[in-house]
Protein backbone atom coordinates (compact mmCIF):
# COMPACT_ATOMS: atom_id res chain seq x y z
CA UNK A 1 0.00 0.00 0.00
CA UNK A 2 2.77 2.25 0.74
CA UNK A 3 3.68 1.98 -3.06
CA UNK A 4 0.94 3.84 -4.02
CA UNK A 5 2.87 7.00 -2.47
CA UNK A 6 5.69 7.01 -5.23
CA UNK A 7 3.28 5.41 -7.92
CA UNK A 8 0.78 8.13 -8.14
CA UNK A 9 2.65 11.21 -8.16
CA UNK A 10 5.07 9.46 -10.87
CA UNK A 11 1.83 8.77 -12.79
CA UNK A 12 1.09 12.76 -12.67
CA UNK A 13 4.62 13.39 -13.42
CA UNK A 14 4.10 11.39 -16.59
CA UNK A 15 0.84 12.67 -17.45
CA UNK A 16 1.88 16.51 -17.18
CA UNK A 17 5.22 15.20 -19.24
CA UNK A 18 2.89 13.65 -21.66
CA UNK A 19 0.66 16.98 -22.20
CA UNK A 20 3.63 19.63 -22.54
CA UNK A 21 5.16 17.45 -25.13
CA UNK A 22 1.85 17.07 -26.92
CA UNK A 23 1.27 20.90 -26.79
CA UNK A 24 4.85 21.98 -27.34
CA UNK A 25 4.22 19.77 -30.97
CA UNK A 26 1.52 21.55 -31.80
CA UNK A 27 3.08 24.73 -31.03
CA UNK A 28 5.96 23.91 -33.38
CA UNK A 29 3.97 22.80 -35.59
CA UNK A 30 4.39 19.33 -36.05
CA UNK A 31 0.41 18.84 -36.70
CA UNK A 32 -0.13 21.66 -39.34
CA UNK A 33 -0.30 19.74 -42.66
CA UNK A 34 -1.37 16.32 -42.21
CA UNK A 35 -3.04 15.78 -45.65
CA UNK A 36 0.26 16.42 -47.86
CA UNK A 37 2.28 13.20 -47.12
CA UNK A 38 -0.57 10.84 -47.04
CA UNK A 39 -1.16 12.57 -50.89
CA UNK A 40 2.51 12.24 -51.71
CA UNK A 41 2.48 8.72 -52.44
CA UNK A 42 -0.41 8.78 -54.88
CA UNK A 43 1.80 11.47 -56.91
CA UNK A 44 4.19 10.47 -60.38
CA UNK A 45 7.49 10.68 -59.40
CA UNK A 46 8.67 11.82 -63.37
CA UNK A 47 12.02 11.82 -62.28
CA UNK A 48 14.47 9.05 -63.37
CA UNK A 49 16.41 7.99 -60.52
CA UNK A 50 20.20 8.35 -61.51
CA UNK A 51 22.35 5.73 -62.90
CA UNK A 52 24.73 3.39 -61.06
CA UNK A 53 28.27 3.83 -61.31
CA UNK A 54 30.31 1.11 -61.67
């Protein structure tokens, strides 16, 4: 029982770590454009890739 002394404030800990990283991403912006790489692979590519050298 004495466990749950050090368990639940660790648990907050985590839990307020958990929300400033969540809001510092969105704040940098790491959630902005979500639609553009999920679109990116349906794109042509009319590129050639470049040759080998041997």
């Amino acid at each position: 029982m004495n466990v749950l002394y050090i368990l639940i404030p660790l648990a907050l800990l985590l839990l307020a770590g958990a929300v400033w990283v969540f809001f510092w991403a969105v704040g940098s912006g790491q959630f902005d454009d979500l639609d553009t790489p999920a679109m990116r692979i349906v794109l042509d590519d009319d590129t050639k890739p470049p040759e080998a050298e041997d």
